[in-house]
Protein backbone atom coordinates (compact mmCIF):
# COMPACT_ATOMS: atom_id res chain seq x y z
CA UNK A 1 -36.23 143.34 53.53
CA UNK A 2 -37.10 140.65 56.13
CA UNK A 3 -40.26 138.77 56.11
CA UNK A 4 -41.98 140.74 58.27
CA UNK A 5 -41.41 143.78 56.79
CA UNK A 6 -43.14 142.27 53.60
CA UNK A 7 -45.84 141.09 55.36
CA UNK A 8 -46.47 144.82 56.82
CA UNK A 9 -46.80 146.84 53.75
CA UNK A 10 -48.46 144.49 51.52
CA UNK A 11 -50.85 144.04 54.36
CA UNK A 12 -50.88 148.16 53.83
CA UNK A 13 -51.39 147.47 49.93
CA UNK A 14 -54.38 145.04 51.03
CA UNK A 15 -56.30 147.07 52.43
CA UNK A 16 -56.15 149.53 49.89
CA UNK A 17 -57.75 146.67 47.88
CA UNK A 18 -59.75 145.70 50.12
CA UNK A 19 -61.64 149.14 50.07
CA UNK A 20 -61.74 149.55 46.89
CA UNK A 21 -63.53 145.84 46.71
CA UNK A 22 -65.60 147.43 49.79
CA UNK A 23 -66.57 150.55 47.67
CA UNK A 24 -67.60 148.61 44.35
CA UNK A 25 -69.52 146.20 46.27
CA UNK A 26 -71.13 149.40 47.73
CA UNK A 27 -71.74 150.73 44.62
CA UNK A 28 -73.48 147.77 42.70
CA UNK A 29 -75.60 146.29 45.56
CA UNK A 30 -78.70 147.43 46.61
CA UNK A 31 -78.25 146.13 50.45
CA UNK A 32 -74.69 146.61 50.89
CA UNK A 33 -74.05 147.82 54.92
CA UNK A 34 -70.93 148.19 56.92
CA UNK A 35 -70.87 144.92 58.50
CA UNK A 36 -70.82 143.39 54.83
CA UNK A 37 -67.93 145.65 54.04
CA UNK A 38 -65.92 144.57 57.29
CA UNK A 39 -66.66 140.90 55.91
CA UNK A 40 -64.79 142.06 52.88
CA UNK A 41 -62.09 142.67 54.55
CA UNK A 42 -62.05 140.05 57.46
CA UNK A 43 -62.10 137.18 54.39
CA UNK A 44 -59.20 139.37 52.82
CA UNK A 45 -57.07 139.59 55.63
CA UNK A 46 -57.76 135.62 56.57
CA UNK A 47 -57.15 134.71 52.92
CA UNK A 48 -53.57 136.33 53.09
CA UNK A 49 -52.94 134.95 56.39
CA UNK A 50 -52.83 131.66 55.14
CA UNK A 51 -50.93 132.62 52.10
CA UNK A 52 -47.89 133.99 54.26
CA UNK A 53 -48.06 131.49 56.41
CA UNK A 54 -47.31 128.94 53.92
CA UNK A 55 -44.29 131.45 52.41
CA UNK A 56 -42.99 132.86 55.75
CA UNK A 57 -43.31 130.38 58.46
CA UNK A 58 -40.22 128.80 58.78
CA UNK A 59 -38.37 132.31 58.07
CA UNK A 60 -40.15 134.36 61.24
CA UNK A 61 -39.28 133.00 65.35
CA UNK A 62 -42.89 133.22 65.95
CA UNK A 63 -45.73 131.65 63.84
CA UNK A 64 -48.08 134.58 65.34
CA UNK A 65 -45.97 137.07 63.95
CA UNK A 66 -47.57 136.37 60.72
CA UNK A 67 -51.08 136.92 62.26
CA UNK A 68 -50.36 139.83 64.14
CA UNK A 69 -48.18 141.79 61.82
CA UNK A 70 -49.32 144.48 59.74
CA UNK A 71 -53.32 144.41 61.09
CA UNK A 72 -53.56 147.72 63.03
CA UNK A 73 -52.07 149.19 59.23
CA UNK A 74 -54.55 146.91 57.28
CA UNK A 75 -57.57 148.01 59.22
CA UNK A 76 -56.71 151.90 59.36
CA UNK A 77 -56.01 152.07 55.86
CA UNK A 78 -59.08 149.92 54.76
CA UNK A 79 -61.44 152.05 56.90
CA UNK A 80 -60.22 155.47 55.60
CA UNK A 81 -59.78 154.88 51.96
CA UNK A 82 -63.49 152.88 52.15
CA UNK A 83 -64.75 156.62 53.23
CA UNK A 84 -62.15 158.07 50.52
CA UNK A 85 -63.15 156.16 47.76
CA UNK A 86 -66.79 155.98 48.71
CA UNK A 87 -67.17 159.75 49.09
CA UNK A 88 -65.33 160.44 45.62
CA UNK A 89 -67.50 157.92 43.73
CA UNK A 90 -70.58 159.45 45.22
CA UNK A 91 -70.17 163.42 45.88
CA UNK A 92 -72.87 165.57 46.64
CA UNK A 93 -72.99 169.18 46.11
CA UNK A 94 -74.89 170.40 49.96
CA UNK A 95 -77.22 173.29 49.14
C-alpha cells in the first residue's frame, strides 16, 4: 500500500475513534455541546497530522498531501457514527 493510502483509511479508523471519544465525553459531562465534540475531533485529526508527517514526509511528492488526505472520510465518518453511537447509548422508546 503506498503512504497515502495508509494515511486514508486510518484517517477512516480515526474518526471512528474519534466519535466514540465524542459520544463518551457526551455521556459523562453535564455541558457537553457539538462544538466541544468537533474540538474532539479537530485536536484528533491535528494530533495525527503531525504524526504522519514525521513518518510519511519524505515518502509523498507533496507535504500537503498529508494534510489533505483522508479529511472529507475522517469528518463523514466521525459525524455519522457520533449520531450512531450516541443514539444507541441513549434510545428512547416515542409514545
Amino acid at each position: 500500500m503506498t503512504p497515502l493510502n495508509v494515511i486514508y483509511w486510518t484517517r477512516f479508523l480515526l474518526g471512528v475513534v474519534a466519535a466514540l471519544l465524542s459520544t463518551l465525553l457526551t455521556n459523562f459531562a453535564q455541558e457537553f455541546t457539538f462544538l466541544n465534540g468537533m474540538s474532539v475531533a479537530l485536536l484528533l485529526y491535528i494530533v495525527s497530522y503531525y504524526i504522519y508527517k514525521s513518518m510519511f514526509l519524505g515518502k509523498v511528492e507533496k507535504p500537503t498531501k498529508i494534510f489533505t488526505t483522508g479529511i472529507g472520510i475522517y469528518f463523514i465518518t466521525w459525524i455519522v457514527m457520533w449520531v450512531l453511537f450516541f443514539t444507541l447509548m441513549n434510545p428512547t422508546i416515542p409514545l
